[in-house]
Each structure stands twice: as C-alpha cells, then as structure tokens.
C-alpha atoms as a PDB file:
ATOM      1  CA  UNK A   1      84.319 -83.189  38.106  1.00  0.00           C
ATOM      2  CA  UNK A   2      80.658 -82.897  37.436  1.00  0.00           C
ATOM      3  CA  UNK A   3      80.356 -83.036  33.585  1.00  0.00           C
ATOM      4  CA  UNK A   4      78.025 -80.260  31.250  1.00  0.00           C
ATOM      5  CA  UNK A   5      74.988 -81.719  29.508  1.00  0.00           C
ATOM      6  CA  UNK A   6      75.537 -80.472  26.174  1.00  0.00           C
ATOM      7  CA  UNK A   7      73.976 -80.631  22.441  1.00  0.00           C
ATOM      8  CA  UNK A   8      75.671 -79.680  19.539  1.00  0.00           C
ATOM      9  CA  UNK A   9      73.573 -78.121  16.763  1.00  0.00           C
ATOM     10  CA  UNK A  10      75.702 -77.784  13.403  1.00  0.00           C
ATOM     11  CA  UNK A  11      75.626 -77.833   9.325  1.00  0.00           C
ATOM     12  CA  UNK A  12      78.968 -79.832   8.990  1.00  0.00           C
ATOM     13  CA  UNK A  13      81.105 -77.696   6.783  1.00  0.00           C
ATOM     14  CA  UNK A  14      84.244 -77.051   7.231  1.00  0.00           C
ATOM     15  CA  UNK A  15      84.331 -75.383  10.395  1.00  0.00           C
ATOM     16  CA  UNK A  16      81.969 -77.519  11.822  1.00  0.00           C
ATOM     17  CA  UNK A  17      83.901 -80.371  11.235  1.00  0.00           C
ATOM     18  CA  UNK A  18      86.631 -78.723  12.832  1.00  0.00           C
ATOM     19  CA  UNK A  19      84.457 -77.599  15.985  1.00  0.00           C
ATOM     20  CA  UNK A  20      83.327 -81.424  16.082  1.00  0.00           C
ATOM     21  CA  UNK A  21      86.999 -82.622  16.013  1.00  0.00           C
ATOM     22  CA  UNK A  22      87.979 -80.613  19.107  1.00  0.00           C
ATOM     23  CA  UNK A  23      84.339 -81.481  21.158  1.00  0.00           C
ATOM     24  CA  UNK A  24      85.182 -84.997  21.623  1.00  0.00           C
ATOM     25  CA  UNK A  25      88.237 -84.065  23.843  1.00  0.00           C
ATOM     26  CA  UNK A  26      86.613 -81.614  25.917  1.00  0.00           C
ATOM     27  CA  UNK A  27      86.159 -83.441  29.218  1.00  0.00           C
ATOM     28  CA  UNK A  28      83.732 -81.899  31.085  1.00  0.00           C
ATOM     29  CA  UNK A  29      81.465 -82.136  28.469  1.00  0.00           C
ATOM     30  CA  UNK A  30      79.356 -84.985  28.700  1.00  0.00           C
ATOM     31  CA  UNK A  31      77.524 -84.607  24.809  1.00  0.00           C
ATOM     32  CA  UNK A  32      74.141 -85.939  24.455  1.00  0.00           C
ATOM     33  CA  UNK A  33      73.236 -85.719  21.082  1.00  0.00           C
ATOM     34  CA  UNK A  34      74.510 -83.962  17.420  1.00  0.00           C
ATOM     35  CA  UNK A  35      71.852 -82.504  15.592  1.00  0.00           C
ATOM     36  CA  UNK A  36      72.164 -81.385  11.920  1.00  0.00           C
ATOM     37  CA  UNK A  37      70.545 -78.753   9.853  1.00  0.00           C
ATOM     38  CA  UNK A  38      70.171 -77.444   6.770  1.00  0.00           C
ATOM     39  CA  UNK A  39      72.876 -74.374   6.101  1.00  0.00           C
ATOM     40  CA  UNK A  40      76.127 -74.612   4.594  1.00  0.00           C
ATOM     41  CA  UNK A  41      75.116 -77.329   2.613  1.00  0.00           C
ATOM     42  CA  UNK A  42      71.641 -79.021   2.281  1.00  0.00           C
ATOM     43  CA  UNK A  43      70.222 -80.907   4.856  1.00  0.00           C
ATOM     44  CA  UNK A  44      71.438 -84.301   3.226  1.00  0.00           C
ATOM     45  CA  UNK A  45      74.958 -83.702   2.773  1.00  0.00           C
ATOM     46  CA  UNK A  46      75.178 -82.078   6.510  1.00  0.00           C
ATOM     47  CA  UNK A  47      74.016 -85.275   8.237  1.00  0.00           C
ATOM     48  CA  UNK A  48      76.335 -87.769   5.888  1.00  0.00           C
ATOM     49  CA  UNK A  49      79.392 -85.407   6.556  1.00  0.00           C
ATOM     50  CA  UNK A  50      77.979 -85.534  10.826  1.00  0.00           C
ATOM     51  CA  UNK A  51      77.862 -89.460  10.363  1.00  0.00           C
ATOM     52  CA  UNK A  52      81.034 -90.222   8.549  1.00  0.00           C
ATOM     53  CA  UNK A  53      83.249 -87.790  10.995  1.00  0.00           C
ATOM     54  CA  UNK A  54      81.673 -89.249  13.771  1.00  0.00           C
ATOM     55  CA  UNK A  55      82.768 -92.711  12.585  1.00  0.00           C
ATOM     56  CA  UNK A  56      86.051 -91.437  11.787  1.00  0.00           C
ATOM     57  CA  UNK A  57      86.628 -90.838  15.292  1.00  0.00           C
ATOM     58  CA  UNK A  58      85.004 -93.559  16.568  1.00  0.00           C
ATOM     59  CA  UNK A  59      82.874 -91.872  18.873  1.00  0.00           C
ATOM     60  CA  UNK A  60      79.287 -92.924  18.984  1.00  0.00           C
ATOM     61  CA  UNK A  61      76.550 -90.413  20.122  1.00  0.00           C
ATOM     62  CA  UNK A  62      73.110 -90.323  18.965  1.00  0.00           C
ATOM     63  CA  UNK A  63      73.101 -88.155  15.571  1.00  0.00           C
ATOM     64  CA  UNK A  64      69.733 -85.749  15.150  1.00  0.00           C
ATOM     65  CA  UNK A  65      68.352 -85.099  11.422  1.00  0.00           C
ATOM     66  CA  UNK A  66      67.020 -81.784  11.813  1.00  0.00           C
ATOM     67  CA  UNK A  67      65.103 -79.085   9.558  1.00  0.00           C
ATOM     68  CA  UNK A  68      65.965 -79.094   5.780  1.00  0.00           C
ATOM     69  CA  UNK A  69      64.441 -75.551   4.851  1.00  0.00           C
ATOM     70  CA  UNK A  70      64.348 -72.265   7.237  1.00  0.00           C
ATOM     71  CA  UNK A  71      60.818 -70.989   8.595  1.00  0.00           C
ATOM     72  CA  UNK A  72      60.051 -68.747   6.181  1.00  0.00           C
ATOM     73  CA  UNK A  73      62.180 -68.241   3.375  1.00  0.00           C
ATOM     74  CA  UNK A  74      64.122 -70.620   0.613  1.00  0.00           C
ATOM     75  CA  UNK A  75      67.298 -71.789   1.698  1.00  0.00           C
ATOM     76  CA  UNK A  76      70.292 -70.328   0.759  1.00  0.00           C
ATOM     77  CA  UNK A  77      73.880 -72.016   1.371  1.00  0.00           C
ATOM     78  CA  UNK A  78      77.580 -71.366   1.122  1.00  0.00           C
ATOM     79  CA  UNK A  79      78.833 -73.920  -0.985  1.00  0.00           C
ATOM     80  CA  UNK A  80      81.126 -71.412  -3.132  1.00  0.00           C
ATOM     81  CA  UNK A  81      83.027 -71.439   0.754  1.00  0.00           C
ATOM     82  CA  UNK A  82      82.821 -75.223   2.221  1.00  0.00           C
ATOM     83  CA  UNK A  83      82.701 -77.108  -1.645  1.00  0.00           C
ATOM     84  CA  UNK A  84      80.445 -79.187  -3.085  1.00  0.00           C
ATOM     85  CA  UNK A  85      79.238 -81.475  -0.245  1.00  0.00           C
ATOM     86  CA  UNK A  86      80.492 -79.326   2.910  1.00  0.00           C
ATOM     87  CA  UNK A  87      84.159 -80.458   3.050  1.00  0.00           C
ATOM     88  CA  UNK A  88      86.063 -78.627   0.534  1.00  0.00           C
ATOM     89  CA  UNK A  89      86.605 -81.438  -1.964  1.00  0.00           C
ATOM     90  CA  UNK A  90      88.241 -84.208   0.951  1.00  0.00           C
ATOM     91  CA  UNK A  91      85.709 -87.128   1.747  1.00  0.00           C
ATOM     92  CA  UNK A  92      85.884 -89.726   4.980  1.00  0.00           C
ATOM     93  CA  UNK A  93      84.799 -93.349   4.419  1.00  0.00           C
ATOM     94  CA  UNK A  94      81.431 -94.460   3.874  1.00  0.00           C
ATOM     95  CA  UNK A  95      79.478 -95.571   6.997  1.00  0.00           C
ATOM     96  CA  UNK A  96      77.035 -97.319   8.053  1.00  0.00           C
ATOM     97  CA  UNK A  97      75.719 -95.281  10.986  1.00  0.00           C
ATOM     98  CA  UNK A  98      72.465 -93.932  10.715  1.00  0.00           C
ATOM     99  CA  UNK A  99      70.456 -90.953  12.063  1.00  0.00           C
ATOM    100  CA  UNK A 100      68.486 -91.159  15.409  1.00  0.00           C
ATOM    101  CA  UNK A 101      64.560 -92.438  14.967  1.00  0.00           C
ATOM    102  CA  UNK A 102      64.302 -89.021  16.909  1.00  0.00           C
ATOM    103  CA  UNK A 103      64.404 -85.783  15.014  1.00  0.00           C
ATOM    104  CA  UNK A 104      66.659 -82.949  16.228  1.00  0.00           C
ATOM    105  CA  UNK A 105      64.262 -81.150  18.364  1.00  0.00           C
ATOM    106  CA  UNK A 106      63.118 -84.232  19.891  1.00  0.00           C
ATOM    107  CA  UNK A 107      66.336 -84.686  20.885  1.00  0.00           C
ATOM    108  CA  UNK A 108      67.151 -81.615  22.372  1.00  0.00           C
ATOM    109  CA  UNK A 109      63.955 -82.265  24.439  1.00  0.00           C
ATOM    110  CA  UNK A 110      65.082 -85.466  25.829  1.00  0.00           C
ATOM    111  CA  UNK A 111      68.520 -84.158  26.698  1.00  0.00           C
ATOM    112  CA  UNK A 112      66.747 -80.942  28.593  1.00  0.00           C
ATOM    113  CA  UNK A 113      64.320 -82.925  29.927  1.00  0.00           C
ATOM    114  CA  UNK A 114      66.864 -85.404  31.818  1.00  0.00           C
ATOM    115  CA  UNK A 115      69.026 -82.723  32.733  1.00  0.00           C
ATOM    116  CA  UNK A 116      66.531 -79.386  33.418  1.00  0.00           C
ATOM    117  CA  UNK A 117      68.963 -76.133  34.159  1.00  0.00           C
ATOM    118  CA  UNK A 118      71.711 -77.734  33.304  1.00  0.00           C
ATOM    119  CA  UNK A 119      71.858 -78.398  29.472  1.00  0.00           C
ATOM    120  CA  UNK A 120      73.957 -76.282  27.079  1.00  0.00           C
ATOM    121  CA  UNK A 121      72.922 -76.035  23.471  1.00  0.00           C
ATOM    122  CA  UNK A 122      76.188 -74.873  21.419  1.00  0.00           C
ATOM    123  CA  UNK A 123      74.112 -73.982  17.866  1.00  0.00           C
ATOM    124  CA  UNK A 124      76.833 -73.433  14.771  1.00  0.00           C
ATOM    125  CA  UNK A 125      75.010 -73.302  12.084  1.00  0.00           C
ATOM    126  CA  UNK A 126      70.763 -71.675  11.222  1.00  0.00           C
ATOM    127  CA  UNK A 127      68.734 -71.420  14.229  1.00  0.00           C
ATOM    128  CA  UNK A 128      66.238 -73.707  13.043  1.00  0.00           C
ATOM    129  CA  UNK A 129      66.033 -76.407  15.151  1.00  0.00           C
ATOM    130  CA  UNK A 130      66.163 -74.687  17.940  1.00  0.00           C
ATOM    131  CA  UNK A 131      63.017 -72.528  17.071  1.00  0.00           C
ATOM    132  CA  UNK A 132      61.096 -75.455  15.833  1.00  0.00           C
ATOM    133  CA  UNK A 133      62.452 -76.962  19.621  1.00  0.00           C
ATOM    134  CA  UNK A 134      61.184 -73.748  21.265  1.00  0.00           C
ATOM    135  CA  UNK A 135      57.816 -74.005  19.595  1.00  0.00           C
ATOM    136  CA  UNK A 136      56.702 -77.609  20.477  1.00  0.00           C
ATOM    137  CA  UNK A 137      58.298 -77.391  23.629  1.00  0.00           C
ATOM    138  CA  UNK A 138      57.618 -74.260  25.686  1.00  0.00           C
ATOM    139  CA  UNK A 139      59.323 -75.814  28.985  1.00  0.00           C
ATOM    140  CA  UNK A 140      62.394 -75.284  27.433  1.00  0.00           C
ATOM    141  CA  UNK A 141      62.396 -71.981  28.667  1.00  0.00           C
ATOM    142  CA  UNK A 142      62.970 -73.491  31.906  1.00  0.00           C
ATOM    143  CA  UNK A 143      65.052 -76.792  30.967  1.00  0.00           C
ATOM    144  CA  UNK A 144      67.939 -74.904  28.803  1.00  0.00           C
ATOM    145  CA  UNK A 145      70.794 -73.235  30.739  1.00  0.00           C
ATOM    146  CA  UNK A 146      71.894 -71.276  27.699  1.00  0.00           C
ATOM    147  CA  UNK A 147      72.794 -71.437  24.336  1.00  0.00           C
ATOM    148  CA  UNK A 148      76.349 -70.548  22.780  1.00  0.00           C
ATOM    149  CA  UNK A 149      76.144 -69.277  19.327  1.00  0.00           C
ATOM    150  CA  UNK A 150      78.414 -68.382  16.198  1.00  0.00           C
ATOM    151  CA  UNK A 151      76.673 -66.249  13.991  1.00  0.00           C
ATOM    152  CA  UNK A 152      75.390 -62.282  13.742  1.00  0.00           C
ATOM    153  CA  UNK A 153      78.009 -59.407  12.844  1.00  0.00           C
ATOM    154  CA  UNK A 154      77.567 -56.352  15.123  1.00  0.00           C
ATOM    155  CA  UNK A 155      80.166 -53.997  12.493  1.00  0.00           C
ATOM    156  CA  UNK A 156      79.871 -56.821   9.257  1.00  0.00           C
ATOM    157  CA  UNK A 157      78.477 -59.300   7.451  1.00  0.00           C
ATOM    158  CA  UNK A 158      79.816 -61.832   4.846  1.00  0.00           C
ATOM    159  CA  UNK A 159      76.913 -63.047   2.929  1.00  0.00           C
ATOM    160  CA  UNK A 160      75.672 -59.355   2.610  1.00  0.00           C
ATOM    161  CA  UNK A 161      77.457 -55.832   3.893  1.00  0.00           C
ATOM    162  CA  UNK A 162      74.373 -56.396   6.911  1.00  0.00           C
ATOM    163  CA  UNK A 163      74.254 -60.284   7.834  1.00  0.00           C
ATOM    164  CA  UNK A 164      76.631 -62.966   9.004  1.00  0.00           C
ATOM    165  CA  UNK A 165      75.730 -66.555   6.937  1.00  0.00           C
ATOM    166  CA  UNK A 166      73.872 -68.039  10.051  1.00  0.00           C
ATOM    167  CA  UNK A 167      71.694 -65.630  10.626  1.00  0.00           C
ATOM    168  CA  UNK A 168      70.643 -64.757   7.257  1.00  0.00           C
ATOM    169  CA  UNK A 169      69.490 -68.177   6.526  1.00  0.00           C
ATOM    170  CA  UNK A 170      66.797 -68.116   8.871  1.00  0.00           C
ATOM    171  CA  UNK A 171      66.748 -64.593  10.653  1.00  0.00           C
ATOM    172  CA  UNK A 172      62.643 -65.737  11.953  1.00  0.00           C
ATOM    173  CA  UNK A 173      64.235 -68.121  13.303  1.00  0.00           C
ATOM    174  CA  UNK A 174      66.501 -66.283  15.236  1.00  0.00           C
ATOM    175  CA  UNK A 175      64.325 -63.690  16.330  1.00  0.00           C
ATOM    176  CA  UNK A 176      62.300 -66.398  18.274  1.00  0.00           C
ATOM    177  CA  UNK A 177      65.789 -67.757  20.075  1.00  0.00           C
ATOM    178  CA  UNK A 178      67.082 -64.211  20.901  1.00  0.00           C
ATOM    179  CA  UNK A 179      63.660 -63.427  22.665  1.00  0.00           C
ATOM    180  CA  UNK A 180      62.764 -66.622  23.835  1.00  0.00           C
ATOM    181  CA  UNK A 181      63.973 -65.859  27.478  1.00  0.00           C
ATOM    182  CA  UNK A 182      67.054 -68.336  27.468  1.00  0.00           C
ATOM    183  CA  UNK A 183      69.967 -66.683  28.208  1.00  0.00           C
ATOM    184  CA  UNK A 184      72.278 -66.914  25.226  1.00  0.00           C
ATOM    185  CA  UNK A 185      75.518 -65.914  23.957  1.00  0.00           C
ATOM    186  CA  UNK A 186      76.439 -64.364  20.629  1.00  0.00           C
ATOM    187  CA  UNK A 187      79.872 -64.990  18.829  1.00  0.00           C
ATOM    188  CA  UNK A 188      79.824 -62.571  16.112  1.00  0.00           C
ATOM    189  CA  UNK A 189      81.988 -62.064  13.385  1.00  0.00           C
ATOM    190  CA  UNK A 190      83.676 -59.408  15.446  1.00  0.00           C
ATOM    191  CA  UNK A 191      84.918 -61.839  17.814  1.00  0.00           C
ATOM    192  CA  UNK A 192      85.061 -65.231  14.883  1.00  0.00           C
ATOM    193  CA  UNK A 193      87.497 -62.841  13.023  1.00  0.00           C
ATOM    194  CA  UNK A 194      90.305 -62.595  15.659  1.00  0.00           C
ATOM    195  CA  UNK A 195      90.082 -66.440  16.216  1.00  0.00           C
ATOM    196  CA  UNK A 196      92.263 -67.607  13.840  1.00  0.00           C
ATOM    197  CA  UNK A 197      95.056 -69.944  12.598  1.00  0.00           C
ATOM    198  CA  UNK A 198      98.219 -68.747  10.658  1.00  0.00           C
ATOM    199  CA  UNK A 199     100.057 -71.287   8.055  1.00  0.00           C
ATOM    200  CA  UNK A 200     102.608 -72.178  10.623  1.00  0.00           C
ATOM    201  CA  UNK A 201      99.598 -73.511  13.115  1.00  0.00           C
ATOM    202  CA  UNK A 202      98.232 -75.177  10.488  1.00  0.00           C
ATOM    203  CA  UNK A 203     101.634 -77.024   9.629  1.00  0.00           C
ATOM    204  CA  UNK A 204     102.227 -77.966  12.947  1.00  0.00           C
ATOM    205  CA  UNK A 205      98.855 -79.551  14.136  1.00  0.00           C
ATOM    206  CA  UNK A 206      99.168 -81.466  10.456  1.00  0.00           C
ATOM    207  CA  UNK A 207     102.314 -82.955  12.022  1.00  0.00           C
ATOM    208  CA  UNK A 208     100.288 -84.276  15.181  1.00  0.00           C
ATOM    209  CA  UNK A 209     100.693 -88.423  15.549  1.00  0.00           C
ATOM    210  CA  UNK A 210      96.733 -88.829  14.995  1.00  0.00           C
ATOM    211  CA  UNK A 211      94.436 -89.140  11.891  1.00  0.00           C
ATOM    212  CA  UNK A 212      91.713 -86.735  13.382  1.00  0.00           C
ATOM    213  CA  UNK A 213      94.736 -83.594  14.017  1.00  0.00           C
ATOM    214  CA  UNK A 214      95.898 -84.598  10.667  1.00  0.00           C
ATOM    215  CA  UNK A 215      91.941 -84.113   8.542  1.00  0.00           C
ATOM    216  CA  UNK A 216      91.670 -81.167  10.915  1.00  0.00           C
ATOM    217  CA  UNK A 217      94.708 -79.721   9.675  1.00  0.00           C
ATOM    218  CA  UNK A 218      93.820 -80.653   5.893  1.00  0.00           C
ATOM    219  CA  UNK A 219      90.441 -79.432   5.656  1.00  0.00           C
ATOM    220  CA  UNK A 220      91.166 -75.926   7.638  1.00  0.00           C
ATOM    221  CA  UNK A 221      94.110 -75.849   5.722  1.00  0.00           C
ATOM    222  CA  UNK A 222      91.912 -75.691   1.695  1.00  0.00           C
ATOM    223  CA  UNK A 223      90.577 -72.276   3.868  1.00  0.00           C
ATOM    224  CA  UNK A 224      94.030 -70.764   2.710  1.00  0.00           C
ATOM    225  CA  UNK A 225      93.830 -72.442  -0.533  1.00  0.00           C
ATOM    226  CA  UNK A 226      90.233 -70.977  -1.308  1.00  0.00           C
ATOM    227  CA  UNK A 227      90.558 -67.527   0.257  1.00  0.00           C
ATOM    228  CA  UNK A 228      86.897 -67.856   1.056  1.00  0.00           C
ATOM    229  CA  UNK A 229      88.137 -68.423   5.812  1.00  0.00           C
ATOM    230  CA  UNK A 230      91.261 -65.723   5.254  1.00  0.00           C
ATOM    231  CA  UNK A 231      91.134 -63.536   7.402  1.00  0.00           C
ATOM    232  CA  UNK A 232      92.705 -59.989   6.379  1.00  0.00           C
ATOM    233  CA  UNK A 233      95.654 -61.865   5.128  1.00  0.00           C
ATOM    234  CA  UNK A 234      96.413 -63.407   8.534  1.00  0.00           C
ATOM    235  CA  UNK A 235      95.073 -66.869   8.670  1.00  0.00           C
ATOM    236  CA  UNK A 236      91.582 -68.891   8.413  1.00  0.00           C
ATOM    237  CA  UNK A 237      88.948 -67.290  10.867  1.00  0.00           C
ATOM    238  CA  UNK A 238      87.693 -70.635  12.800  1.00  0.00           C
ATOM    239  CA  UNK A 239      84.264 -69.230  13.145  1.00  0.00           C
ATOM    240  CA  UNK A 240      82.600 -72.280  14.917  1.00  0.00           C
ATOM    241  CA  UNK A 241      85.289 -74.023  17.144  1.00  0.00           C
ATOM    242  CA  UNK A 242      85.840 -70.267  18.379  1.00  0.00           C
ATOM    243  CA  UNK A 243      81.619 -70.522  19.954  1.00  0.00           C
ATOM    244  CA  UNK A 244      82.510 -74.079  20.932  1.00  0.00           C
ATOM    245  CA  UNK A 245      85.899 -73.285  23.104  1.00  0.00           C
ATOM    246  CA  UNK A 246      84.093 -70.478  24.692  1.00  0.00           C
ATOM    247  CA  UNK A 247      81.310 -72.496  25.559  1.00  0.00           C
ATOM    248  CA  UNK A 248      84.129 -74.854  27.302  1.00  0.00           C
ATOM    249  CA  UNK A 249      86.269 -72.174  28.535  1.00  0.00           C
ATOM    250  CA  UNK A 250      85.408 -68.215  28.680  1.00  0.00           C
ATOM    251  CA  UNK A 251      88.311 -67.595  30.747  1.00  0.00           C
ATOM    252  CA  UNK A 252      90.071 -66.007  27.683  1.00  0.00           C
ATOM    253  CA  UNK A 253      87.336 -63.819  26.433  1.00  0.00           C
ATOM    254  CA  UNK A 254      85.673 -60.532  26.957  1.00  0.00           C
ATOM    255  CA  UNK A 255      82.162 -60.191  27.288  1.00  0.00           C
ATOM    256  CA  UNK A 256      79.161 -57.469  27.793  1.00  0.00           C
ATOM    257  CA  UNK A 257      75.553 -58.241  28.823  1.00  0.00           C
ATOM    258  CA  UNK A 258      73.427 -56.268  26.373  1.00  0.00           C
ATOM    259  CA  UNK A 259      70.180 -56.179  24.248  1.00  0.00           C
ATOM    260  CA  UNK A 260      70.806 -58.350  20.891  1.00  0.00           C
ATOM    261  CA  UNK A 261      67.631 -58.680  18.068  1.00  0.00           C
ATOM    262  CA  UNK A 262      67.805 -59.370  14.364  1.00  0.00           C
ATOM    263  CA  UNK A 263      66.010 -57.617  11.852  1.00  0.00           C
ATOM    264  CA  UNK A 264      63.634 -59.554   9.693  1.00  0.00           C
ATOM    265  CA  UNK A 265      62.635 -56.865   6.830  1.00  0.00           C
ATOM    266  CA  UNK A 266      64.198 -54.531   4.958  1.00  0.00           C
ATOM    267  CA  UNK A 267      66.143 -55.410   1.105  1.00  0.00           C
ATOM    268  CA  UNK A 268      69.140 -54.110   2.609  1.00  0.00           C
ATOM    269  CA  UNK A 269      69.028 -55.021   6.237  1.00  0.00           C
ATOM    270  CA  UNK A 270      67.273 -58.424   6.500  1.00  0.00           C
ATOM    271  CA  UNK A 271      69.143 -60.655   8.576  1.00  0.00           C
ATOM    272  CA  UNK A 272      71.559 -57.689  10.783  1.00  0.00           C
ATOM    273  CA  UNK A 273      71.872 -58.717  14.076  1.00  0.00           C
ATOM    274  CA  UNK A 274      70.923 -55.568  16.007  1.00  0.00           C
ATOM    275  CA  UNK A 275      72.330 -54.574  19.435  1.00  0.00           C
ATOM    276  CA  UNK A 276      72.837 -51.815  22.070  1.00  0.00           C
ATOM    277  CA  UNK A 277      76.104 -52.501  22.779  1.00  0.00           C
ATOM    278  CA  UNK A 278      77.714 -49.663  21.420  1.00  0.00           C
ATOM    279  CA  UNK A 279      74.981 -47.248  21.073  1.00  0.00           C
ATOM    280  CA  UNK A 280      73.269 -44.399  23.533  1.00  0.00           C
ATOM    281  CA  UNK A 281      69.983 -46.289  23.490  1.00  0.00           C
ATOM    282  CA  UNK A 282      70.149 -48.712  26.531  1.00  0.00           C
ATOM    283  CA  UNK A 283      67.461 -51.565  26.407  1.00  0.00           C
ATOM    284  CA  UNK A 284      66.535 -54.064  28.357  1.00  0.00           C
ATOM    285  CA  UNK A 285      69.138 -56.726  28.252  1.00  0.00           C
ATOM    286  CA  UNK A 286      68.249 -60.410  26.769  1.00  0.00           C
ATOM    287  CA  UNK A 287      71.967 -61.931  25.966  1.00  0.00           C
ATOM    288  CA  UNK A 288      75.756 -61.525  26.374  1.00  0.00           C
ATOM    289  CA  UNK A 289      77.886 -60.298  23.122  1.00  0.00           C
ATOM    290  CA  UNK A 290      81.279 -61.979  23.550  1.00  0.00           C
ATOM    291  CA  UNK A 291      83.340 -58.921  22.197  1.00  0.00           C
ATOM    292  CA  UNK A 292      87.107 -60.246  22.414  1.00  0.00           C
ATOM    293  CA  UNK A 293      89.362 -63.272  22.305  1.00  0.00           C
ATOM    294  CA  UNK A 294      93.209 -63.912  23.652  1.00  0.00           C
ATOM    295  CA  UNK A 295      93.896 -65.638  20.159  1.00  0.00           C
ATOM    296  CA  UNK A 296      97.293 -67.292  21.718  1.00  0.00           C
ATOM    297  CA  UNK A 297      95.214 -69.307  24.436  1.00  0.00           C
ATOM    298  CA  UNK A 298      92.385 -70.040  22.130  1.00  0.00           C
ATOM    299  CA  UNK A 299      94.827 -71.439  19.721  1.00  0.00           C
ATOM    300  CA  UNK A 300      96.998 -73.203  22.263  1.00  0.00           C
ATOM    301  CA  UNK A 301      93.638 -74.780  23.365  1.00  0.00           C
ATOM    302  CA  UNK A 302      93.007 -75.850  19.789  1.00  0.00           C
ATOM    303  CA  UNK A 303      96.127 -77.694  19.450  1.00  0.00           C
ATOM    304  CA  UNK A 304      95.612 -79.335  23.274  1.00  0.00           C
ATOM    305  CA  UNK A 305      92.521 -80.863  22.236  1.00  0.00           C
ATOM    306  CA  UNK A 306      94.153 -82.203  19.487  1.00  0.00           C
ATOM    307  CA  UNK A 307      97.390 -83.827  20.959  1.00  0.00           C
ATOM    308  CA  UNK A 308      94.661 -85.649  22.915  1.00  0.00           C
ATOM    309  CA  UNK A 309      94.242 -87.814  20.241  1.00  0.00           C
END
C-alpha cells in the first residue's frame, strides 16, 4: 500500500484533538508534520495542547508553530465553546516536547517539496498558514495535491448568521487558498452538522480498553455538557474529524465540483463563504463542496480507529 504524504494544520480544541486522536490510526497516511495556529484558542495554548496530546499517544512527528494573528484583522477565538485553554476544562500531562526549529509553513514546504503532487494538507482550523505558505512559496501550486478543509457554511454560520468560525478568523486568508489554483475541498457546516455522535456513541467508545478512546470520549463528551457542539438536539457535530475521515475515505460522501469564494467586506457578510452550487449563475469551477455524509459509516469509522488503540 503506497502511503499519502499528509500535513495536518489545526488550533487544538476540542475537535481537533479529537481529529488528531483518530489520524494516528489511519494507515495509509504517512503524516509529515502538525502545524498549529492561532484560532480556537491563542497561538500558545494551541501548540501546548498539539504537544501534550501528541505525547499522550506517544507518537512523535515533527510539531509546526505557526501564525499567532490572521492577515489582516485582530484575532478572534471561541473559547466560550472549547474552555479556557482549548480542552474544555480536562488537561494531559506536562511534556517536554518542543516545537520544530521550522515554522509551520516551512514545514509544509519541506513535506511538498519531498513529495511534489502527492502531499495532502488537511487544514482544521484559520487558513493562515497556509496563505503565509502560498506566499513565500509559489511552487506550491504545483507541489500540493489538494487541501481538505472544515470550515465555510453555504446555508449558516455559527460565529455570525453569515460565517462559519474558521473562516471568519481570517477570511483574506482564505480568499488567497480558495483561488490559489490548488484543488481543494470544502466541509461546510452543512455537511459538519450531519456528522455527529449521539450519547450512546459517546458511552460506548468511553468503554474502549485504551486511554486515547477513553480522553476522546471525555472531551467530546463536555460538547453535551456545554451545549456549545449539540447539534439540533441530536448529538455533538464533530466538525474536524468529519474533514479528516473524508480526506481518508470519501467513499461515504457526496460531493459537487463548483465555484467556492469568501467575501471579505461587508458588516453583515464578512467572512460568508460564497458558492454557485445552488444558484443559476454557473462560474468557473475552483473546488469541490462535499454536500452529504452516511453518518452510520462515518461513525462506525470513528469508533474503528479507535479500537485500534
């Protein structure tokens, strides 16, 4: 089996954490680096909670410290969702691992550079690496096979009635990725929404024989306590492992090629991710929307990654 060159660009987070959890067991995904970024918690506490999962589960890959503000604007984050610190009140031990020498974009470089056409990038949190990436290092136009990314809402948003969290952050950003000429795929909020985990799930991966299915269960499960991951009364929306699994598997999802933008003005509108998809108005196309999920597969795939612990 000829393993995937992959990075992972995140803001560890709850959901993060969780998407980390399940990447280790993916086995055709040969991971070259983490990178971190500034989002749902500053740039500080998103690299400590990177470095202390890692260590929890023993697995040692070089760790990227990335950008700690967006292009153009002040950060905002979503601490009133992920907690003081990015893990909803639960802490790993201290470590002593320590970020790469190499910044994040540096390291997506090297990992393109050794492995041109063939590297995925799968970004879950602001698109600010990857921009700053793009901008000192045109060739990876050429070097990136695509990028898988959790964030826009085509119908909602949930940090205003316009823009999904990642987005908003840095929506210049964005912009640059969506029209850089990589191909890319966008998990909305359409799609993050019917990805989800009921109590019962929840209970039963918490009974797994392993400590990592066990803090995965815990820390998804404070998304029920808080309300802030509910989904519509149903369970907690696992907006990032949902980009990840499609990224390793897309045999359960629907997709359409289509024209995807974000808009970067406007009070009300700053940060909507803008598409054809359902419109009259047929553009050129520049990404795939991934519209639908099988949520049984996706979570029976959650809790196989997990009994591989």
């Amino acid at each position: 089996m000829r393993r995937i060159p992959v990075v992972i660009d995140c803001d560890p987070g709850v959901d993060d954490i969780a998407a980390l959890l399940l990447a280790k067991n993916i086995e055709h995904f040969d991971i070259r680096a983490v990178t971190t970024v500034a989002g749902n918690v500053p740039l500080e506490d998103t690299t400590r909670n990177a470095l202390q999962l890692l260590s929890f589960m023993s697995w040692d890959i070089p760790t990227g410290r990335g950008a700690e503000k967006p292009l153009a604007q002040r950060l905002v984050t979503a601490e009133e969702v992920h907690g003081k610190g990015g893990m909803s009140g639960l802490t790993l031990p201290e470590t002593d691992r320590r970020v790469d020498a190499k910044p994040a974009w540096d390291l997506m470089y090297d990992a393109a550079s050794e492995h041109p056409g063939r590297l995925d990038i799968i970004a879950l949190g602001p698109l600010t690496n990857l921009a700053i990436a793009l901008m000192k290092y045109p060739r990876l136009v050429e070097w990136v096979r695509r990028i898988v990314i959790m964030g826009g809402g085509i119908l909602t948003g949930n940090t205003t009635p316009a823009a999904e969290f990642n987005i908003y952050v840095d929506p210049e950003a964005a912009k640059r990725v969506f029209t850089s000429g990589i191909s890319f795929y966008l998990c909305p909020l359409d799609v993050t929404h019917e990805g989800y985990v009921t109590r019962e799930d929840i209970a039963e991966i918490g009974a797994f024989d392993s400590k990592e299915a066990r803090f995965f269960a815990e820390i998804i499960g404070r998304g029920t306590e808080i309300g802030k991951l509910y989904t519509k009364g149903r369970g907690v929306a696992l907006h990032d492992p949902l980009a990840l699994l499609f990224a390793a598997d897309d045999s359960y999802f629907t997709m359409k090629e289509c024209f995807i933008d974000v808009e970067t003005g406007g009070s009300l509108t700053r940060g909507k991710t803008v598409t054809d998809c359902y419109s009259d108005q047929k553009m050129s196309s520049n990404g795939f929307l991934v519209q639908g999920v099988d949520r049984e597969r996706f979570v029976d795939h959650i809790k196989r990654l997990l009994l591989r612990y």
